[in-house]
Protein backbone atom coordinates (compact mmCIF):
# COMPACT_ATOMS: atom_id res chain seq x y z
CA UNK A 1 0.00 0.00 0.00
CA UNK A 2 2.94 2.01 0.56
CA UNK A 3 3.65 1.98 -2.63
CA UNK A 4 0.59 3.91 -4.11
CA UNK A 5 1.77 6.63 -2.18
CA UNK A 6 4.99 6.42 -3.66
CA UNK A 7 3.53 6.48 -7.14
CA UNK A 8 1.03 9.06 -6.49
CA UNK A 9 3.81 11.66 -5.18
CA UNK A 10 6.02 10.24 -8.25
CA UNK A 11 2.74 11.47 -10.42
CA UNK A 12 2.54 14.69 -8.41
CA UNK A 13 6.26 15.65 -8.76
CA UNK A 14 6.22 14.94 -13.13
CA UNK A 15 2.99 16.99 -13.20
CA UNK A 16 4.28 19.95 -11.56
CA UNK A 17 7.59 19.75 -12.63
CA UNK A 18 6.36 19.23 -16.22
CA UNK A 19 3.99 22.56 -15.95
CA UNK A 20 6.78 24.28 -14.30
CA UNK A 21 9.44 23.83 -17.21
CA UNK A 22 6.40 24.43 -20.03
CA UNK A 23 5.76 27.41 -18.04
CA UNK A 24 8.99 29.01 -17.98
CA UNK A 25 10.54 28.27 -21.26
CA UNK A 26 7.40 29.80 -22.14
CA UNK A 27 7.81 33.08 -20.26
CA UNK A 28 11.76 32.95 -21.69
CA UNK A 29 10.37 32.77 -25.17
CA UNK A 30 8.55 35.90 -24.60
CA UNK A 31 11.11 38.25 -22.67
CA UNK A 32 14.33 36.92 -24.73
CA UNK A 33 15.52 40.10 -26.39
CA UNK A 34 15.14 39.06 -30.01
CA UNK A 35 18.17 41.41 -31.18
CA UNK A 36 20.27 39.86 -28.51
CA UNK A 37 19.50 36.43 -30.17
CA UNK A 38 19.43 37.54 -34.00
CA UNK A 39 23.18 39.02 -32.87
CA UNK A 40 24.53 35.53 -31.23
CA UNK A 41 22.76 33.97 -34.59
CA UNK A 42 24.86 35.94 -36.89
CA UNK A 43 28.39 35.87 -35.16
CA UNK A 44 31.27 33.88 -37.22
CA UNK A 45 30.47 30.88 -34.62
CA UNK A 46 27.23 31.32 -33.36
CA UNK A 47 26.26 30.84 -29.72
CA UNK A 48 24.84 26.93 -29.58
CA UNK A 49 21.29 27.14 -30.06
CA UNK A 50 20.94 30.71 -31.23
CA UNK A 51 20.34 29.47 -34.58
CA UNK A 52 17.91 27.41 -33.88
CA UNK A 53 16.29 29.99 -31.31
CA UNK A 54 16.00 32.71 -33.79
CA UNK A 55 14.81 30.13 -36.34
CA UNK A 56 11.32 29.27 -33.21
CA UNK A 57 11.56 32.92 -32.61
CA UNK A 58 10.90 33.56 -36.22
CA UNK A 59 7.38 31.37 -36.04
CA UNK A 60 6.56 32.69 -32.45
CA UNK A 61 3.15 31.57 -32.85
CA UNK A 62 3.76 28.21 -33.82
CA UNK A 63 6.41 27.21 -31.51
CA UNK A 64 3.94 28.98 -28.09
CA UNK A 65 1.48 26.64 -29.72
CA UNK A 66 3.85 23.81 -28.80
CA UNK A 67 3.97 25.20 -25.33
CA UNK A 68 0.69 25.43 -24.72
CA UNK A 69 -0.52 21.90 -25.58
CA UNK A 70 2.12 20.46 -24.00
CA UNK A 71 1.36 22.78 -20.86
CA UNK A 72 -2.06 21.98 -20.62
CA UNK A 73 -1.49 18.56 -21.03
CA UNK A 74 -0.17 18.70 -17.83
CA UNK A 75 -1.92 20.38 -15.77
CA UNK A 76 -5.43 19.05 -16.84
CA UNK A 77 -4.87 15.20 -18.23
CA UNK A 78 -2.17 15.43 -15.59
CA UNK A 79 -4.66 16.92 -12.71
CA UNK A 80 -7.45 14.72 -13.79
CA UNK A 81 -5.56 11.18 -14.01
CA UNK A 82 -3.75 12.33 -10.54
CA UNK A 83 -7.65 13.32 -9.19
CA UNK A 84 -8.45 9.96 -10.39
CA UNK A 85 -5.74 7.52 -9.16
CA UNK A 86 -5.60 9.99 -5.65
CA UNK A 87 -9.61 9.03 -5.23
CA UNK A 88 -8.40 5.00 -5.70
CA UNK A 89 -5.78 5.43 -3.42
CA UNK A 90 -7.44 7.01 -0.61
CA UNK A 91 -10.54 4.44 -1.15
CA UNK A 92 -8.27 2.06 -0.39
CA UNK A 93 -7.54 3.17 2.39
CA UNK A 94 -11.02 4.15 3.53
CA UNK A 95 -10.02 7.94 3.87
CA UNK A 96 -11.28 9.60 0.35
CA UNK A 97 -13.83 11.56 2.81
CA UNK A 98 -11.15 14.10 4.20
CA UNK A 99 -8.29 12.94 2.05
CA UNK A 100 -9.42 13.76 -1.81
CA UNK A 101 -10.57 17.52 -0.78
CA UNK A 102 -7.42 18.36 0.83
CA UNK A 103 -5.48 16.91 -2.12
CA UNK A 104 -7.23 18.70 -4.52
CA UNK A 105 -6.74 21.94 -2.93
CA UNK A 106 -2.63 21.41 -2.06
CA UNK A 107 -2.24 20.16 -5.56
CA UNK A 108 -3.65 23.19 -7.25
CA UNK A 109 -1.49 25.29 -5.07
CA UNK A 110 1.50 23.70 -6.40
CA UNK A 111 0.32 23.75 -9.81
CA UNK A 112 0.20 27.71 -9.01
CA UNK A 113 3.29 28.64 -7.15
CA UNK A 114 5.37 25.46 -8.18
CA UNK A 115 4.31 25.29 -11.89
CA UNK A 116 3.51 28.89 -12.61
CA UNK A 117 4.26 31.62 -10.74
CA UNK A 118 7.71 30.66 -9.87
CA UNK A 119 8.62 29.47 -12.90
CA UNK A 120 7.75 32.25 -15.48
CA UNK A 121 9.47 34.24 -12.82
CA UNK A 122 12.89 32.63 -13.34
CA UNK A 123 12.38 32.24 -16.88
CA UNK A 124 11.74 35.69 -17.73
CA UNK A 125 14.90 36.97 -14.91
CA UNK A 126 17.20 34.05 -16.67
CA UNK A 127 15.68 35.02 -20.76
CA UNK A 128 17.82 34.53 -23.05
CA UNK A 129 19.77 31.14 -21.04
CA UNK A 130 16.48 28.91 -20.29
CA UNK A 131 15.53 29.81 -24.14
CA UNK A 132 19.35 28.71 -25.51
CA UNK A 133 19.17 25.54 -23.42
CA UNK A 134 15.60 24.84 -24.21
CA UNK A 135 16.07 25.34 -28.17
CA UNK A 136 16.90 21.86 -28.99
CA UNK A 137 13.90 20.41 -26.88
CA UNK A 138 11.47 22.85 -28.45
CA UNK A 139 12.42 21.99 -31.70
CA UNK A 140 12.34 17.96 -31.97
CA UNK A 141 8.67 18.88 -29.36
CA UNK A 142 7.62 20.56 -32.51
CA UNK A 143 8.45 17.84 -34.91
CA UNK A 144 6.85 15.67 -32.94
CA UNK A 145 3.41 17.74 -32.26
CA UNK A 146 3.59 18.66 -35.90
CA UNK A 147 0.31 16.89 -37.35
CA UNK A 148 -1.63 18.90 -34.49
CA UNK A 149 0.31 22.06 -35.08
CA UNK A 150 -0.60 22.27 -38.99
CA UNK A 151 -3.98 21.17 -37.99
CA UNK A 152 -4.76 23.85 -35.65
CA UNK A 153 -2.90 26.65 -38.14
CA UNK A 154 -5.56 25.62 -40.52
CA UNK A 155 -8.15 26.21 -37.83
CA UNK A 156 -6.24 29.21 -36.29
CA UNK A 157 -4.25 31.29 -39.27
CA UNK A 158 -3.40 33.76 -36.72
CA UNK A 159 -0.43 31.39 -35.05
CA UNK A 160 0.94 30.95 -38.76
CA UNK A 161 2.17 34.95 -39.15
CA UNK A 162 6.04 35.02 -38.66
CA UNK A 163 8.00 37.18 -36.53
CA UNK A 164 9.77 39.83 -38.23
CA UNK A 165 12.99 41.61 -36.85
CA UNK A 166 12.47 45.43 -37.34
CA UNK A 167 13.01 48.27 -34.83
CA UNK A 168 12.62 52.51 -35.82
CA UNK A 169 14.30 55.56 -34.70
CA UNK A 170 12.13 55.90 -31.97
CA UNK A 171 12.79 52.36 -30.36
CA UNK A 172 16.13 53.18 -30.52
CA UNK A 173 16.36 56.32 -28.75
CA UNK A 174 14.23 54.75 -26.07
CA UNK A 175 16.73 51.83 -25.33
CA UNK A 176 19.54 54.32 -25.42
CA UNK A 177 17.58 56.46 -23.11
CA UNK A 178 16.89 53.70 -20.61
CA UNK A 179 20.25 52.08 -21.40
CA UNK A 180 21.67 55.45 -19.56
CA UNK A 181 19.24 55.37 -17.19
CA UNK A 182 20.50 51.66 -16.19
CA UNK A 183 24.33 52.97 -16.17
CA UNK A 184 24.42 50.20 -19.26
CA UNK A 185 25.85 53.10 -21.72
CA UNK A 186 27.12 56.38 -20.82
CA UNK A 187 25.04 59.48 -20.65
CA UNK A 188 27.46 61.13 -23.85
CA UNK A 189 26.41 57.94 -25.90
CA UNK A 190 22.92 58.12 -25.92
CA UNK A 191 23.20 61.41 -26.12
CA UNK A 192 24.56 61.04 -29.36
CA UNK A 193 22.92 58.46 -30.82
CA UNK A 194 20.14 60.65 -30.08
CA UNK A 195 21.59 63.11 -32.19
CA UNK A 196 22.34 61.04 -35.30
CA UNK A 197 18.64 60.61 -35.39
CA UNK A 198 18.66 64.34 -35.93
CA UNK A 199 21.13 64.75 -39.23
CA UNK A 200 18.05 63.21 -40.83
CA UNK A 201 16.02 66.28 -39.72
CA UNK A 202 18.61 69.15 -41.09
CA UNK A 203 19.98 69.92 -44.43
CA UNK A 204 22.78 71.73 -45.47
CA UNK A 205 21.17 74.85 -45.83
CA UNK A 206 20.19 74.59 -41.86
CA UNK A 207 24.14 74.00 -41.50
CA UNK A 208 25.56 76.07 -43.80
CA UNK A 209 27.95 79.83 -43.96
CA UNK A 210 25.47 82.05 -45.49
CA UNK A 211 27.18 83.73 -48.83
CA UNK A 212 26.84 87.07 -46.68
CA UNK A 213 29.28 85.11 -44.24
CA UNK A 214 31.16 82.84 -46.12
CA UNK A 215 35.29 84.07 -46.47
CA UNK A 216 35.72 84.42 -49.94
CA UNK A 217 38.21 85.85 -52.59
CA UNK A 218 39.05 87.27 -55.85
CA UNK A 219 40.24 84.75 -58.03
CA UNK A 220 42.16 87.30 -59.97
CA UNK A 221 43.63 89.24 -57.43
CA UNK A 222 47.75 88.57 -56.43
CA UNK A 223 47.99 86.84 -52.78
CA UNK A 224 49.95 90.25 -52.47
CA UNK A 225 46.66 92.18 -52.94
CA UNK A 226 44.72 89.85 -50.34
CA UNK A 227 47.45 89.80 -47.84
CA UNK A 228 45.61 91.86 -44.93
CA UNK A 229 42.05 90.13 -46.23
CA UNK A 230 43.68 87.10 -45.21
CA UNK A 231 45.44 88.06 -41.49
CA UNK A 232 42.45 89.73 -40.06
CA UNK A 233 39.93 86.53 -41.27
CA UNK A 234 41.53 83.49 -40.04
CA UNK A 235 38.95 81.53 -41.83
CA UNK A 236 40.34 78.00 -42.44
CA UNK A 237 39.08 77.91 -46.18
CA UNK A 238 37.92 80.67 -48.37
CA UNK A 239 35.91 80.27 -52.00
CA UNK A 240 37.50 82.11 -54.81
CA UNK A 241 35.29 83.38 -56.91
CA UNK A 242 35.72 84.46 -60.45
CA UNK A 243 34.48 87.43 -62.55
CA UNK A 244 30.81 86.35 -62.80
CA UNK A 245 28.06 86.77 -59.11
CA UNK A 246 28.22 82.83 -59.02
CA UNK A 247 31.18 81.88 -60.97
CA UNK A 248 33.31 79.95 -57.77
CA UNK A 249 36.57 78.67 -59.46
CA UNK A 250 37.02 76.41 -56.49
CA UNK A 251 38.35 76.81 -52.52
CA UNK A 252 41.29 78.02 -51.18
CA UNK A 253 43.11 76.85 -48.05
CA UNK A 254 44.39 80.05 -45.57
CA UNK A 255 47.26 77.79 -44.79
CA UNK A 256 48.61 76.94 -48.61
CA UNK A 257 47.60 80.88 -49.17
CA UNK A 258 49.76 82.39 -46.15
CA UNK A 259 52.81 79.90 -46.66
CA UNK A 260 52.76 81.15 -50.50
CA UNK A 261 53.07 84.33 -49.20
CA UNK A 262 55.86 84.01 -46.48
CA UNK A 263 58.04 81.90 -49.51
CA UNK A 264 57.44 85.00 -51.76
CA UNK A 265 55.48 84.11 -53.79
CA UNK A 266 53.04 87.04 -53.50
CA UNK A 267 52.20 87.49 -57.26
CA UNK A 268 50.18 84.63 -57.69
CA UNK A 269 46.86 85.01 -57.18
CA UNK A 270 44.28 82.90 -55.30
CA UNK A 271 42.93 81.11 -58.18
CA UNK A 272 46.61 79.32 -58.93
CA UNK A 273 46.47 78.04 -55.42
CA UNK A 274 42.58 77.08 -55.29
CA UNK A 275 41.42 73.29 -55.64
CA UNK A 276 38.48 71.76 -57.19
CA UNK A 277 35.61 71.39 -54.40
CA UNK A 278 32.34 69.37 -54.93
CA UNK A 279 28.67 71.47 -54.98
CA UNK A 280 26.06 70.02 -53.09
CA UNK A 281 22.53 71.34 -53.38
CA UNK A 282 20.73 73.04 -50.04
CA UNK A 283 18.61 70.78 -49.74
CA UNK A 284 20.34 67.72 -49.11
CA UNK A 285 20.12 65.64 -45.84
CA UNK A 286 23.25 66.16 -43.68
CA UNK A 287 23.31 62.49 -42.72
CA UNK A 288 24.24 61.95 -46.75
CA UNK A 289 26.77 64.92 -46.70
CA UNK A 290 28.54 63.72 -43.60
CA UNK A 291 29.27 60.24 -45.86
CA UNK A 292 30.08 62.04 -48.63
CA UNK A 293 32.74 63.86 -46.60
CA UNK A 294 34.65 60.45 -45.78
CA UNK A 295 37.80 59.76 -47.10
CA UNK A 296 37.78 63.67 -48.56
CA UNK A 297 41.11 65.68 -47.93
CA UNK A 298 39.63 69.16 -48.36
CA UNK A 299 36.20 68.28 -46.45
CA UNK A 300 34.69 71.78 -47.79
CA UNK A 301 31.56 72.06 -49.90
CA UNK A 302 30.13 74.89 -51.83
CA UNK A 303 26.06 75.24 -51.30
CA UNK A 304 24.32 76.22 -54.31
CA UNK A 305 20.11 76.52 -54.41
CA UNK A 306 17.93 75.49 -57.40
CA UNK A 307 18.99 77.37 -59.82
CA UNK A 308 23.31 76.61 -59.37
CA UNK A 309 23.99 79.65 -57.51
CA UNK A 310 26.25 79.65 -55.05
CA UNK A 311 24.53 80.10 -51.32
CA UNK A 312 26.85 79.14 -48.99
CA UNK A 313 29.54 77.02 -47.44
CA UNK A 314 29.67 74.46 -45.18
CA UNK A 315 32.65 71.50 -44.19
CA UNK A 316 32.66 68.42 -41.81
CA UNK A 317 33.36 70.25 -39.28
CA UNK A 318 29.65 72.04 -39.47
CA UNK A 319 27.59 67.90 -39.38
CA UNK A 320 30.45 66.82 -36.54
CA UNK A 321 29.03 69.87 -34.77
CA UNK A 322 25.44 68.68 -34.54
CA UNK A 323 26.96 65.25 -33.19
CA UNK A 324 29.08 66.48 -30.48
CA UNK A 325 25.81 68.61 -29.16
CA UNK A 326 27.55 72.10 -30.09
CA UNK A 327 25.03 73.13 -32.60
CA UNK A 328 21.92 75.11 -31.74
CA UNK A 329 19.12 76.11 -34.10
CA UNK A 330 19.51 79.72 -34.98
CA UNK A 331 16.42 81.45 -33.05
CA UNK A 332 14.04 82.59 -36.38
């Protein structure tokens, strides 16, 4: 007789315990961090079981379908066969009266704290390692529940959808914001990757030297001529310009123009010592003029609006700006 006791507790223990691991490799499913697991996926030698995590991950529904069968198959085939062998047991023994009741009640209770609530606790605190180890189970679970699965996809087309991996710019700036928060990332970083978000917000013509402002010289004129234009602006670049209102022959450095000068070579004029420079129109996004900048030697640009004339001037210098937090929109 001692023996059906042994077997019932045997029963209890498989029941709970098999709830309990359904139950948290269920919660882990749900609070992995999907980018955390598409990144140990994609490294040169993945992570063992990423792969195969990302690839359940990918068909969330289907695999939480899995889950849930086998779950419930636990908890209420498993609750009613206990219920039923408990009620033979104790009318063996001639207490079923008191017995079954109190059974019933201590057995839910560790179907709830035992099964449940402590599980899906640990598997959401421990994510991403109960859903690496538990990959490989989930996966041959699935093969083997497949029939049922397709059937109830049929039934169900819902479950079927797949998981895509996508994020936006406001996602982002949230996890850098709470990643701060957490001590996770500096304070600098998220500040900016908050502000890379904003290049795609300003243009060069936000950025820009106005014309009014921009240093610029007379192409024709000797570096003899321009000598005190060029001490009292120590502007790093200047645009020459030619005869005609737009006409820009090209830019100027201060520092190939004042080293002419101090090797005596005062009669050449700015246009000799001028380089080509690239012409970008107003308009454009400063996130695409900051690449175009890379691998430039010069990093200058001339500004010129719709109709080719020159506007303005901006450099690197000007988009690094916005990055570093130094740049403020001019009050309109």
């Amino acid at each position: 007789m001692s023996s059906d006791i042994f077997v019932l507790a045997l029963l209890v223990t498989v029941v709970v315990a098999g709830s309990a691991l359904c139950s948290g490799v269920e919660a882990a499913l749900l609070a992995v961090n999907p980018l955390r697991v598409h990144e140990l996926a994609a490294r040169p030698v993945p992570v063992a079981g990423a792969k195969r995590l990302a690839k359940l991950r990918q068909r969330l529904g289907r695999t939480l379908s899995v889950l849930v069968i086998a779950n419930n198959g636990f908890n209420v085939f498993g609750s009613l066969m206990l219920g039923g062998y408990a009620a033979f047991v104790f009318e063996q023994r001639g207490i079923s009266g008191i017995a079954l009741p109190i059974f019933s009640i201590g057995l839910t209770i560790l179907v709830i704290l035992l099964g449940e609530i402590l599980p899906k606790s640990l598997g959401s605190r421990l994510a991403l390692s109960v859903s690496l180890a538990s990959a490989p189970l989930l996966h041959f679970l699935g093969i083997a529940m497949r029939p049922l699965v397709l059937l109830l996809e049929r039934l169900l087309p819902a479950i079927t959808a797949e998981n895509e991996l996508s994020t936006d710019e406001n996602e982002i700036r949230q996890l850098a914001r709470l990643g701060s928060q957490k001590g996770q990332i500096e304070a600098d970083e998220a500040a900016m990757i908050a502000k890379v978000f904003q290049l795609n917000d300003l243009t060069a013509r936000d950025l820009m030297v106005p014309r009014v402002a921009a240093p610029t010289l007379d192409g024709l004129a000797s570096l003899e001529t321009l000598r005190s234009v060029l001490l009292r602006n120590n502007a790093p670049w200047w645009v020459v310009l030619g005869e005609g209102v737009d006409k820009v022959l090209g830019v100027a450095s201060r520092e190939r123009l004042l080293t002419a000068l101090i090797q005596g070579r005062g009669h050449l004029t700015a246009t000799d010592l001028s380089e080509a420079v690239e012409f970008v129109p107003e308009m454009i996004r400063a996130d695409h003029l900051l690449i175009g900048f890379r691998g430039d030697k010069n990093g200058i640009r001339v500004v010129v609006d719709e109709f080719g004339g020159f506007v303005g001037l901006i450099g690197a210098e000007a988009v690094l700006a916005v990055l570093a937090g130094w740049w403020r929109k001019p009050n309109t």
